[in-house]
N, C-alpha and C. Protein backbone atom coordinates (compact mmCIF):
# COMPACT_ATOMS: atom_id res chain seq x y z
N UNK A 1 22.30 16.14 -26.89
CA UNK A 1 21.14 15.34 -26.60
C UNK A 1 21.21 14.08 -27.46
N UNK A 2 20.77 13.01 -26.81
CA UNK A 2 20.87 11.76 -27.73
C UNK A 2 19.65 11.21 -27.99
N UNK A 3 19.61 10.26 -28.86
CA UNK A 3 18.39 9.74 -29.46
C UNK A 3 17.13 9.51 -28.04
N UNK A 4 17.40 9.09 -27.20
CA UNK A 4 16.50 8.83 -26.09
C UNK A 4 16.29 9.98 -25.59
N UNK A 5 17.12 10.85 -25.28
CA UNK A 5 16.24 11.99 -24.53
C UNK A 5 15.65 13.01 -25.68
N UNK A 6 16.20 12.50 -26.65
CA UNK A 6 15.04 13.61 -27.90
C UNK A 6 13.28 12.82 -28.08
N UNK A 7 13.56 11.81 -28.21
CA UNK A 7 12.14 10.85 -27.85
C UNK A 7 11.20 11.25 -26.88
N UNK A 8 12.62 11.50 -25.64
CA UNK A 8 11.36 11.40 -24.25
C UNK A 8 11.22 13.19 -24.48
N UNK A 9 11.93 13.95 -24.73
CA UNK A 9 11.19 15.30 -25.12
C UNK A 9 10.00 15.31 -26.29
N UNK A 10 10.21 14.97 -27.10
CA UNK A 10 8.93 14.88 -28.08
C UNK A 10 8.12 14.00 -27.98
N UNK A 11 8.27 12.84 -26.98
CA UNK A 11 7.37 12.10 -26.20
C UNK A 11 6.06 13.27 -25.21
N UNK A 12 6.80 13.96 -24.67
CA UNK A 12 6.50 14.66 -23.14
C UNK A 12 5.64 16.05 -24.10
N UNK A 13 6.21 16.19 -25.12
CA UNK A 13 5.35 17.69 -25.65
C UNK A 13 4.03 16.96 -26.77
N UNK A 14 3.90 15.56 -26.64
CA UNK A 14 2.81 14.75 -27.46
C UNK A 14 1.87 14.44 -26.12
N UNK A 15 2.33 14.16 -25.29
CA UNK A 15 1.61 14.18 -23.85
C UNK A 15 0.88 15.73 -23.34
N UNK A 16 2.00 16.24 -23.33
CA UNK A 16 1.12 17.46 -22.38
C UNK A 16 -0.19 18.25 -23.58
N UNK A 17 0.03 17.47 -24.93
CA UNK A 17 -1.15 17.97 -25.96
C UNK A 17 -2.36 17.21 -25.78
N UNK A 18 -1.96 15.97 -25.57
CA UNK A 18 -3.36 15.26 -25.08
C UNK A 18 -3.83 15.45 -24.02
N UNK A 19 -2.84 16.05 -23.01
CA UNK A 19 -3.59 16.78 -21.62
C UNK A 19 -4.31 17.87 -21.39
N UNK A 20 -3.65 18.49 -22.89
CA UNK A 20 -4.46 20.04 -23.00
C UNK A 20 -5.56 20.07 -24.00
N UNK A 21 -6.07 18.37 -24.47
CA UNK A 21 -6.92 18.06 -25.28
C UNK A 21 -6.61 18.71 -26.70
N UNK A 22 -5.36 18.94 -27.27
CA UNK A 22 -5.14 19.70 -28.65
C UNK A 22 -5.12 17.87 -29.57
N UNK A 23 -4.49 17.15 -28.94
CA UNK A 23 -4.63 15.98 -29.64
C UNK A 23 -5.21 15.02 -29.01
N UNK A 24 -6.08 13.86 -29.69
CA UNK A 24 -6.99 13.09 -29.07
C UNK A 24 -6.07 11.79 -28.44
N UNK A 25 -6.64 10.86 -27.07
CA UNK A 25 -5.28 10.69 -26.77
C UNK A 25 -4.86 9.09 -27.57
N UNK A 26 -5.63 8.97 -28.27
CA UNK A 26 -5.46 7.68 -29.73
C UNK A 26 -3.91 8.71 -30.33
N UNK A 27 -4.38 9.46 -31.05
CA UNK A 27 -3.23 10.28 -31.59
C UNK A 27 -2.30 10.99 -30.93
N UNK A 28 -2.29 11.03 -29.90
CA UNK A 28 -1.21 11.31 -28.79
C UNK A 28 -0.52 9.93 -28.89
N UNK A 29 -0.55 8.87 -28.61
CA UNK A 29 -0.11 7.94 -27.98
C UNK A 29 0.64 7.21 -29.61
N UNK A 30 -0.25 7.24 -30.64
CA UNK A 30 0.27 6.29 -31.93
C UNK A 30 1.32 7.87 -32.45
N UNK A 31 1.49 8.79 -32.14
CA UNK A 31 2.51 9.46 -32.17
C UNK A 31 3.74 9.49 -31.27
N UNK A 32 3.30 9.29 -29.91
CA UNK A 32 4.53 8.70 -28.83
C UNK A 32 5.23 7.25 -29.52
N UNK A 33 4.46 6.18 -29.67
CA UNK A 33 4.55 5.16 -29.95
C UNK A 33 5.49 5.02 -31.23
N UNK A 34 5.29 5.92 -32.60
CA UNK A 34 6.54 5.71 -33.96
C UNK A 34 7.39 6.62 -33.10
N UNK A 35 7.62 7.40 -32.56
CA UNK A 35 8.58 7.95 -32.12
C UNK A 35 9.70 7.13 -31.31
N UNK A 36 9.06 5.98 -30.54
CA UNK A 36 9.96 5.50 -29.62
C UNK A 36 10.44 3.88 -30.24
N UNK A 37 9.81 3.92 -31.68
CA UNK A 37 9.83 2.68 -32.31
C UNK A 37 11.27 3.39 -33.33
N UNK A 38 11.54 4.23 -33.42
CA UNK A 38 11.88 4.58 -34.82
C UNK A 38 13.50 4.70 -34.15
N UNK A 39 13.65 4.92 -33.00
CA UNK A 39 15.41 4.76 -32.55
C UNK A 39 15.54 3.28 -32.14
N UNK A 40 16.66 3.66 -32.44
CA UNK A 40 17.50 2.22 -31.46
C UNK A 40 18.12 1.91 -30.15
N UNK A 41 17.65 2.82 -29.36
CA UNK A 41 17.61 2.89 -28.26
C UNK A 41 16.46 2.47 -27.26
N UNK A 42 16.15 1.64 -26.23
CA UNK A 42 15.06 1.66 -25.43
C UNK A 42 14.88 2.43 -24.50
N UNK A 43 13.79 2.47 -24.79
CA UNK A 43 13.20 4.04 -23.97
C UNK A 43 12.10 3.19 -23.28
N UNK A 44 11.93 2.76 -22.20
CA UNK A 44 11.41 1.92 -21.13
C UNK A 44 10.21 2.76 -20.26
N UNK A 45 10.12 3.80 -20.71
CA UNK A 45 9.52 5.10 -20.21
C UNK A 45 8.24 4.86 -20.70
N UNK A 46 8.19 4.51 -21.97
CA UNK A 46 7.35 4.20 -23.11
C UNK A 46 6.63 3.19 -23.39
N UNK A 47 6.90 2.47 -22.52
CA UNK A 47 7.19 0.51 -22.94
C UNK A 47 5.15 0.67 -22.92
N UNK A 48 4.42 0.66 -21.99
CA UNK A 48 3.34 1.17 -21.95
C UNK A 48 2.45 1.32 -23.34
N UNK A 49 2.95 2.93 -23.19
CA UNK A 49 2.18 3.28 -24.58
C UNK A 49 2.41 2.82 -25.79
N UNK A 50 3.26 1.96 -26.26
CA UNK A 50 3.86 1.29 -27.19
C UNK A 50 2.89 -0.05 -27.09
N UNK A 51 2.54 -0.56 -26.56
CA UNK A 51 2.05 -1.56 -26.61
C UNK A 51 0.57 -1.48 -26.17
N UNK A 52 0.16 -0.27 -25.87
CA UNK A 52 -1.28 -0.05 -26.82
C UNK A 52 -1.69 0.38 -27.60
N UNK A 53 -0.25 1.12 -28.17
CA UNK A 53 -0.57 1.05 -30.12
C UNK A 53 -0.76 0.47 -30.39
N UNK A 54 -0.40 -0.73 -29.94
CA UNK A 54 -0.36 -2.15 -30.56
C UNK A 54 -1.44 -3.11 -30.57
N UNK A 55 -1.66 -2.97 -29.61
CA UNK A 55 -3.18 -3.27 -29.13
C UNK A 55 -4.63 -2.41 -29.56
N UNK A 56 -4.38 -1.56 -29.81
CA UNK A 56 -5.45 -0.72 -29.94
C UNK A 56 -6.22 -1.08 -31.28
N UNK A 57 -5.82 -1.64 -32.28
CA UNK A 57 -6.98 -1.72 -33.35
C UNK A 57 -7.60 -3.68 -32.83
N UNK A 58 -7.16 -4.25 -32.48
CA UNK A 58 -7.29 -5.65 -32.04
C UNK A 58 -8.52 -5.73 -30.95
N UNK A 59 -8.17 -4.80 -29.94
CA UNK A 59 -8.75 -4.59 -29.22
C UNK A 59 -10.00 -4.05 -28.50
N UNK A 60 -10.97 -3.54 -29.71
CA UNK A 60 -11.75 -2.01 -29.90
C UNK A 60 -12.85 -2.18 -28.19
N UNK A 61 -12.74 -3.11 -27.66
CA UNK A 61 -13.83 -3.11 -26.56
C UNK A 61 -12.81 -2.52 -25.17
N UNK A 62 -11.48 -2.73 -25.72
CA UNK A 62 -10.71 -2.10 -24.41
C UNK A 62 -10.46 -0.96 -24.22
N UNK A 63 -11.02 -0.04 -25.63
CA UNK A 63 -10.22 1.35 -25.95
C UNK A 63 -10.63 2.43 -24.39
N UNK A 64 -12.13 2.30 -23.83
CA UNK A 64 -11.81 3.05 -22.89
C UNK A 64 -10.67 3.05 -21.77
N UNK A 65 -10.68 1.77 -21.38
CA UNK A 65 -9.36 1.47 -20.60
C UNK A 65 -8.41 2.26 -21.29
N UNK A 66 -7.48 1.88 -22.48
CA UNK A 66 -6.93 2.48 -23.04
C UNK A 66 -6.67 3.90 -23.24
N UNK A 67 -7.49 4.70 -23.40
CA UNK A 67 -7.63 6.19 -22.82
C UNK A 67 -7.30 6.55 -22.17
N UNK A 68 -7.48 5.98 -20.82
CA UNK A 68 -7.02 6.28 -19.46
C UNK A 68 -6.07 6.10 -18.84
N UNK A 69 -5.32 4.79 -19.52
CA UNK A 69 -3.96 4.54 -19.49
C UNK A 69 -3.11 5.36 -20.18
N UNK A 70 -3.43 6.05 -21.49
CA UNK A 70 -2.86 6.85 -22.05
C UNK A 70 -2.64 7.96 -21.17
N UNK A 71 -3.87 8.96 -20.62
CA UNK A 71 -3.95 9.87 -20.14
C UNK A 71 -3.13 10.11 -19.02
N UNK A 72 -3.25 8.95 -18.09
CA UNK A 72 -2.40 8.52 -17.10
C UNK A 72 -0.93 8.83 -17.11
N UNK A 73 -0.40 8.13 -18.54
CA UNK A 73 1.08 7.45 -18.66
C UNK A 73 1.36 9.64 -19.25
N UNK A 74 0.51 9.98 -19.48
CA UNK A 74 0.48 11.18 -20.09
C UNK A 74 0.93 12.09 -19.35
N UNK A 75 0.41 12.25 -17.92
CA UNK A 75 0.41 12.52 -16.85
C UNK A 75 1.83 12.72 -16.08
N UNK A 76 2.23 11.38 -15.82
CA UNK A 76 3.49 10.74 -15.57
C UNK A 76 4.57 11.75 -15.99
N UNK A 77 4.42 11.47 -17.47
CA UNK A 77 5.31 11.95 -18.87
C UNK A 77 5.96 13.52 -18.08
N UNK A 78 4.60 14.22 -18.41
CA UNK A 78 5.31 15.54 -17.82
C UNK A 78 5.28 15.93 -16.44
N UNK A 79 5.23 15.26 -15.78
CA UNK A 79 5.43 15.22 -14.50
C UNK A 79 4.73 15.43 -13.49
N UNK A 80 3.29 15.06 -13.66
CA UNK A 80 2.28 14.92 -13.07
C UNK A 80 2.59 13.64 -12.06
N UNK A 81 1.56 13.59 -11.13
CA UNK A 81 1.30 12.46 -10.91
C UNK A 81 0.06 11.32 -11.15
């Protein structure tokens, strides 16, 4: 397994926790997010939730949006639709 598909696995088991509400999906997502920051590989899968880590303290009037995009991209992740 290489750096990207260990990401998108510990990406996908940080997702299906915010789906099962064990993590809130702020902390779902700023945990997806160092994860996919911390290789050197792009993981495009991610590109998303990465950039409302980023957004998210700047932003505080968008956070519901944000939620839902999380939840969404969360969705996706493990193979929802």
């Amino acid at each position: 397994m290489n750096q990207r598909e260990a990401v998108l696995r510990l990406a996908r088991e940080s997702a299906a926790r915010v789906l099962r509400g064990e993590l809130s999906p702020y902390l779902g997502n700023k945990r997806i997010a160092q994860l996919a920051l911390a290789v050197d590989q792009d993981v495009p899968e991610l590109d998303l939730l990465i950039y409302i880590a980023d957004q998210w303290e700047s932003r505080p009037e968008d956070r519901p949006l944000f939620e839902r995009a999380i939840s969404d991209a969360a969705r996706q992740l493990v193979g929802g639709t």
